[in-house]
N, C-alpha and C. Protein backbone atom coordinates (compact mmCIF):
# COMPACT_ATOMS: atom_id res chain seq x y z
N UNK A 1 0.84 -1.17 0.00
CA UNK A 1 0.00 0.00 0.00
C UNK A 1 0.89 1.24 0.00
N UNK A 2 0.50 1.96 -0.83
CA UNK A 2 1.32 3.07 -1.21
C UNK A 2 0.89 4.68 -0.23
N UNK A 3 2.34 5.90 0.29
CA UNK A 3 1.78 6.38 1.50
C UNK A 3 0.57 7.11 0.84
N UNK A 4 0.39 7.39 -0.09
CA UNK A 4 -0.17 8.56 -0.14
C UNK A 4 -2.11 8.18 -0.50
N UNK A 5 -2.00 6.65 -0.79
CA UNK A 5 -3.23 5.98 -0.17
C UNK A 5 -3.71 5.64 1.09
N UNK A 6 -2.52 5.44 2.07
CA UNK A 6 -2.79 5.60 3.44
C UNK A 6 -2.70 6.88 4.26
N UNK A 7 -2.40 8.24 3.69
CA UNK A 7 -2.73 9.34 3.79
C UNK A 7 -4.26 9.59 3.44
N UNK A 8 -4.62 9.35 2.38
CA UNK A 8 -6.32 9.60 1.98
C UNK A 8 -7.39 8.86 3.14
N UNK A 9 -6.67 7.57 2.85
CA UNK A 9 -7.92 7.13 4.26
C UNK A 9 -7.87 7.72 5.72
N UNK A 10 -6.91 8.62 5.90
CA UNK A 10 -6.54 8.98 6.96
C UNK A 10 -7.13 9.92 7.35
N UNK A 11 -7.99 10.87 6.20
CA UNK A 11 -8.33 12.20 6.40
C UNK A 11 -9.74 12.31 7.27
N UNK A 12 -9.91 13.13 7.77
CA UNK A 12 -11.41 13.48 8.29
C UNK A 12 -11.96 14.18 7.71
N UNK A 13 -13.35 14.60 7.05
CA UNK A 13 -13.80 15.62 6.60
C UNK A 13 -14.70 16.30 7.88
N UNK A 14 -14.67 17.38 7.86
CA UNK A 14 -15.19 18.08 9.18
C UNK A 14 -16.11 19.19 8.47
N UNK A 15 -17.41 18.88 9.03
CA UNK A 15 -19.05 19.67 8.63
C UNK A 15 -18.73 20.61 9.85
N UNK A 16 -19.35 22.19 9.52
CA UNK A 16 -19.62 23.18 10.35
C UNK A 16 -21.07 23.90 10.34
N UNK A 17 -22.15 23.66 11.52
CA UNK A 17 -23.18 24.23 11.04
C UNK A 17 -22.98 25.56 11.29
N UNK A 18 -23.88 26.07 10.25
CA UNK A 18 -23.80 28.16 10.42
C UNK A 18 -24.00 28.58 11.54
N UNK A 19 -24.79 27.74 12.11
CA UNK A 19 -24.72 28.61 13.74
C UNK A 19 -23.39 28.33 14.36
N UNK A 20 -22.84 27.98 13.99
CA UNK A 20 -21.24 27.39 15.26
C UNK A 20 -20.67 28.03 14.17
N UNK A 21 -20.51 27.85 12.88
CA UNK A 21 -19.49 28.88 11.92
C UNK A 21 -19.54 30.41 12.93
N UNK A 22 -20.23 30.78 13.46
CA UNK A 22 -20.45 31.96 13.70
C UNK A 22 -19.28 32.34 15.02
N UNK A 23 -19.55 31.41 15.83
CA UNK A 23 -18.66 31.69 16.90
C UNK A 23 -19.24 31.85 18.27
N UNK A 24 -18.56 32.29 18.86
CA UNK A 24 -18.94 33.24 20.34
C UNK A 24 -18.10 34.12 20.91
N UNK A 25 -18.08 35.26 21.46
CA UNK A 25 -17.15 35.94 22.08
C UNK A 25 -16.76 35.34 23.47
N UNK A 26 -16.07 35.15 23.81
CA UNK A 26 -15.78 35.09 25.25
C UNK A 26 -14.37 35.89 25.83
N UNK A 27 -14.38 36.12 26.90
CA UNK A 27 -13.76 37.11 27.90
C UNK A 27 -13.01 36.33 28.87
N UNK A 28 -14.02 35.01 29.85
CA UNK A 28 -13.28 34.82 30.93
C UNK A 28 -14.00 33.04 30.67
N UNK A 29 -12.72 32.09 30.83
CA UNK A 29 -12.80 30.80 30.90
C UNK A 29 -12.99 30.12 32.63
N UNK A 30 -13.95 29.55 32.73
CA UNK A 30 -13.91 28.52 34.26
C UNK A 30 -13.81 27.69 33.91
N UNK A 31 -12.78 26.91 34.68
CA UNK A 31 -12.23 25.41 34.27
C UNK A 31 -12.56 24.49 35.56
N UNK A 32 -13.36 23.53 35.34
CA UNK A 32 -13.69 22.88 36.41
C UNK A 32 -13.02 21.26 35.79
N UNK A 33 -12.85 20.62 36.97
CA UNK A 33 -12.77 18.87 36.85
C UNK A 33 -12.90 18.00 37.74
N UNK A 34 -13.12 16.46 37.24
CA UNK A 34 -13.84 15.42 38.17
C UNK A 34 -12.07 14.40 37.28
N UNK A 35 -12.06 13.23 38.11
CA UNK A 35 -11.30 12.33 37.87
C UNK A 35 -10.90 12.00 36.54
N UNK A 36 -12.47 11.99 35.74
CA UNK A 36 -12.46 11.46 34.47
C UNK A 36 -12.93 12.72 33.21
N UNK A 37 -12.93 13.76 33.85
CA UNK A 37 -13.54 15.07 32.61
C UNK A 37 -13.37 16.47 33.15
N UNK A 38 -12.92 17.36 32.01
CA UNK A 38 -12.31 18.86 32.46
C UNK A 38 -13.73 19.39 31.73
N UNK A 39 -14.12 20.22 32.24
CA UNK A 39 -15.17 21.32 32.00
C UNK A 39 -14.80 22.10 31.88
N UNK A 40 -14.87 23.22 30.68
CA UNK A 40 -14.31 24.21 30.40
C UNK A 40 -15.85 25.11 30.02
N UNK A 41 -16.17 26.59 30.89
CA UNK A 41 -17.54 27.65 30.84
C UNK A 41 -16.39 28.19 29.85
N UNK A 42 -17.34 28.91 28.66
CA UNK A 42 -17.03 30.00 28.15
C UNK A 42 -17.71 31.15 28.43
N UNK A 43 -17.61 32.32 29.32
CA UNK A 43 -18.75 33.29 29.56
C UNK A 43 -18.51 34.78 28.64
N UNK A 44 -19.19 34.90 28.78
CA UNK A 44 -19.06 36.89 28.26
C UNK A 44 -19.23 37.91 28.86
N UNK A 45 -18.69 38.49 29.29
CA UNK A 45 -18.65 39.18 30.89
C UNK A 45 -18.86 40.64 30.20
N UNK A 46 -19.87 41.53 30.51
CA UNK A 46 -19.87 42.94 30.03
C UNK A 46 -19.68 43.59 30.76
N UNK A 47 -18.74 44.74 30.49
CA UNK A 47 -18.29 45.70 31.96
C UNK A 47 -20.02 46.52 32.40
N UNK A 48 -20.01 46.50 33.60
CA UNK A 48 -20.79 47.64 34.38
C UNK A 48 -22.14 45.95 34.48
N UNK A 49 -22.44 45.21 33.98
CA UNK A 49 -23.49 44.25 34.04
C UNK A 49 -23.22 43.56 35.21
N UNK A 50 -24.19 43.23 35.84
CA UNK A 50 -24.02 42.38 37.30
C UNK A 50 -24.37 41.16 37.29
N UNK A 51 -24.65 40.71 36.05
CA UNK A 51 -25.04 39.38 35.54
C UNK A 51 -24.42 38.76 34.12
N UNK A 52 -24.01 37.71 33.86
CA UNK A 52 -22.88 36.73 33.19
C UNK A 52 -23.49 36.05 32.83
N UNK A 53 -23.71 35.41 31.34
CA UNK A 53 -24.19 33.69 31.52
C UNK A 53 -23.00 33.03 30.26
N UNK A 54 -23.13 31.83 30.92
CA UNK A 54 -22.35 30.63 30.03
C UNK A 54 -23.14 31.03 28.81
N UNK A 55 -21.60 31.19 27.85
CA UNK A 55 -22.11 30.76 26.18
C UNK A 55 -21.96 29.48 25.38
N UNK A 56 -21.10 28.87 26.11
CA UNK A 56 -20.58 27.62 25.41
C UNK A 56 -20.20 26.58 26.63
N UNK A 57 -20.16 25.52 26.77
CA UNK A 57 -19.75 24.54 27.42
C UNK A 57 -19.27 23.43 26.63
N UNK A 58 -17.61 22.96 26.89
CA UNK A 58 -16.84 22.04 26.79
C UNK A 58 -16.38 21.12 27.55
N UNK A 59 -16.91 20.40 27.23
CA UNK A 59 -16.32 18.51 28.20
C UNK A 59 -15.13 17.75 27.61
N UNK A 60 -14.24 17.80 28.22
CA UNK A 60 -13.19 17.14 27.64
C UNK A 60 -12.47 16.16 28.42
N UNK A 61 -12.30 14.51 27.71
CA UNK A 61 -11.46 13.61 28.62
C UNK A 61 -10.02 14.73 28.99
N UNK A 62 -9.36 13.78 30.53
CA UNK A 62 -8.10 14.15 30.64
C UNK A 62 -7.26 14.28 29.73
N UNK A 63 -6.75 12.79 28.96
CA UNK A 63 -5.92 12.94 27.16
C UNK A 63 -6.55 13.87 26.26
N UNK A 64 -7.61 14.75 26.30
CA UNK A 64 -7.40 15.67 25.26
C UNK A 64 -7.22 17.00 26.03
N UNK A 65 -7.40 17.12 26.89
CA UNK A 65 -7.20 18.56 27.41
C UNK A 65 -5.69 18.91 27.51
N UNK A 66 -4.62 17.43 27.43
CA UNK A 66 -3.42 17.58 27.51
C UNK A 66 -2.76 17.79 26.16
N UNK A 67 -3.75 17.22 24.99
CA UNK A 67 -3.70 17.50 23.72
C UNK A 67 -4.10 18.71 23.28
N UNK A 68 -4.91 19.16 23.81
CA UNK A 68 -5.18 20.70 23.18
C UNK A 68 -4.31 22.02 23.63
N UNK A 69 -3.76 21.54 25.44
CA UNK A 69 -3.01 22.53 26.17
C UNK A 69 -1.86 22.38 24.93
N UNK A 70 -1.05 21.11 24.66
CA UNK A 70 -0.42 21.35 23.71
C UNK A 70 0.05 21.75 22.55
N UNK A 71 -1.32 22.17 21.75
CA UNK A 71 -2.02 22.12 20.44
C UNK A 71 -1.93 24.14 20.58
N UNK A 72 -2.20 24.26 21.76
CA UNK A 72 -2.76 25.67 22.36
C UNK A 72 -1.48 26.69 22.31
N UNK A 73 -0.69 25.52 23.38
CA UNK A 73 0.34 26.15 23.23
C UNK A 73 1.39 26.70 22.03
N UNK A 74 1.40 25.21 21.24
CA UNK A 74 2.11 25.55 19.88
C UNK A 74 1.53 27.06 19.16
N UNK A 75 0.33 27.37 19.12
CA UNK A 75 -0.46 27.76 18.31
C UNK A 75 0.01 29.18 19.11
N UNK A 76 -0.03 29.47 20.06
CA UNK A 76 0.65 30.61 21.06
C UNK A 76 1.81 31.16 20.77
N UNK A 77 2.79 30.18 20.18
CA UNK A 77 4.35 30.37 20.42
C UNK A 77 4.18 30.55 18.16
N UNK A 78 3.61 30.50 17.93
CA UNK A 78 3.62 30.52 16.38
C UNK A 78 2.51 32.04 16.25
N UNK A 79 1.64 32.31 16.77
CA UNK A 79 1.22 33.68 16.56
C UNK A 79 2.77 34.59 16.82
N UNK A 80 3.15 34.23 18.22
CA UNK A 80 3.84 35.34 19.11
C UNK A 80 4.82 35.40 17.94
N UNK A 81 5.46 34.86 17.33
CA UNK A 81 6.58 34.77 16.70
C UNK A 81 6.90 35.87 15.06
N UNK A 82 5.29 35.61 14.80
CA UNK A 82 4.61 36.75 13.68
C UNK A 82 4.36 37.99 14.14
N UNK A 83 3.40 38.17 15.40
CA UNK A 83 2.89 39.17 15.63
C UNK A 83 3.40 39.83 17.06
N UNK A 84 4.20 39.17 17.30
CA UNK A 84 4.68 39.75 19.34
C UNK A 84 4.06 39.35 19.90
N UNK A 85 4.77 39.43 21.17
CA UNK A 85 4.10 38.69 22.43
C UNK A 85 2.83 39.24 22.51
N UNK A 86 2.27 38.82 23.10
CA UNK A 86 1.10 38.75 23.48
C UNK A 86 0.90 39.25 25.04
N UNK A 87 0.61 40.36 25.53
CA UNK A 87 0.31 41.01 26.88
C UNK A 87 -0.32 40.73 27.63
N UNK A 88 -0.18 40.46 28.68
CA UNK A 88 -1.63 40.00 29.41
C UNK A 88 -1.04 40.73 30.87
N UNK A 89 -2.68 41.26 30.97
CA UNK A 89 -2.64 42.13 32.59
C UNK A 89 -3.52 41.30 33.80
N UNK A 90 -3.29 41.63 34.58
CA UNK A 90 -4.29 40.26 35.74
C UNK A 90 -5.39 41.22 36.18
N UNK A 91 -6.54 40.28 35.60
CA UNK A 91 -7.69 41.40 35.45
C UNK A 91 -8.16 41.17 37.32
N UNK A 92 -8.96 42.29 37.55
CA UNK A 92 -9.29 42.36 38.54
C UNK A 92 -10.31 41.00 38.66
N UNK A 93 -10.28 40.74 40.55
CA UNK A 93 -10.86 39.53 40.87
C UNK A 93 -12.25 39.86 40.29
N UNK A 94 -13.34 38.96 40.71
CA UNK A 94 -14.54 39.00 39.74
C UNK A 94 -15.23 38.04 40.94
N UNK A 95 -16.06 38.38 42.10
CA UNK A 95 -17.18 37.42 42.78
C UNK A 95 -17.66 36.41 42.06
N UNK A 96 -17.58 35.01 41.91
CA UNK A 96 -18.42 34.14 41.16
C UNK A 96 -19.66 33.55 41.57
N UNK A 97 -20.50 34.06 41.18
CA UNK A 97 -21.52 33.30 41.72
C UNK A 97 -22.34 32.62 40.51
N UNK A 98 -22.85 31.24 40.47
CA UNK A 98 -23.35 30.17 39.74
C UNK A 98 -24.65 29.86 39.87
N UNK A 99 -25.46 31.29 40.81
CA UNK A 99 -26.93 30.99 41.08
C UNK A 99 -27.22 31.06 42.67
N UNK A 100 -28.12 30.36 43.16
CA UNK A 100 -28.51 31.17 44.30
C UNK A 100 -27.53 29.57 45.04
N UNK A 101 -27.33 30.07 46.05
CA UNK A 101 -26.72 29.11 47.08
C UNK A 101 -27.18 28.60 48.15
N UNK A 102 -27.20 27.70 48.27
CA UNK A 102 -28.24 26.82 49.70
C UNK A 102 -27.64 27.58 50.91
N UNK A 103 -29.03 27.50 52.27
CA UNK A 103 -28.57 28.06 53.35
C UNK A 103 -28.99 26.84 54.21
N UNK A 104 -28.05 26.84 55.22
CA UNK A 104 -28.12 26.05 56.58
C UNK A 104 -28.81 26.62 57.41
């Protein structure tokens, strides 16, 4: 078998519906995890608003979140390299609250 036939079967074709072509903005990531899965909130945080909601939610096994940190990273160190570092300031803390909270 010749490579470039075992290259073809290799490929994925990947469908995008128009609503996800579109995107989402997000601002601030919560990363939660259990033994077996990383939860990743995407929110959109508007200055002066006192209210936030999740736009997107991602579930990811342990092996891919170590695949994408990697994937992430490359992709980090290959912008920076074109366009400059990349700045980042430590935004002020932010109260989280996830809804109303049980009382004792």
């Amino acid at each position: 078998m010749s490579d470039k036939k075992t290259n073809k079967e290799k490929q994925l074709n990947i469908a995008i519906d128009e609503n996800i072509a579109d995107g989402i903005y997000s601002n601030l990531a919560i990363i939660n995890h259990s033994t077996s899965e990383f939860i990743v909130d995407f929110i959109t945080v508007m200055p002066g608003a006192p209210k936030a909601r999740v736009k997107a939610r991602v579930i990811l096994t342990p092996e891919h979140v170590k695949r994408f940190n990697k994937a992430l990273g490359e992709n980090i160190q290959r912008f920076e390299k074109v366009n400059g570092n990349i700045e980042t300031n430590e935004p002020p803390p932010i109260p989280l609250n996830f809804g109303p909270a049980g009382e004792a």
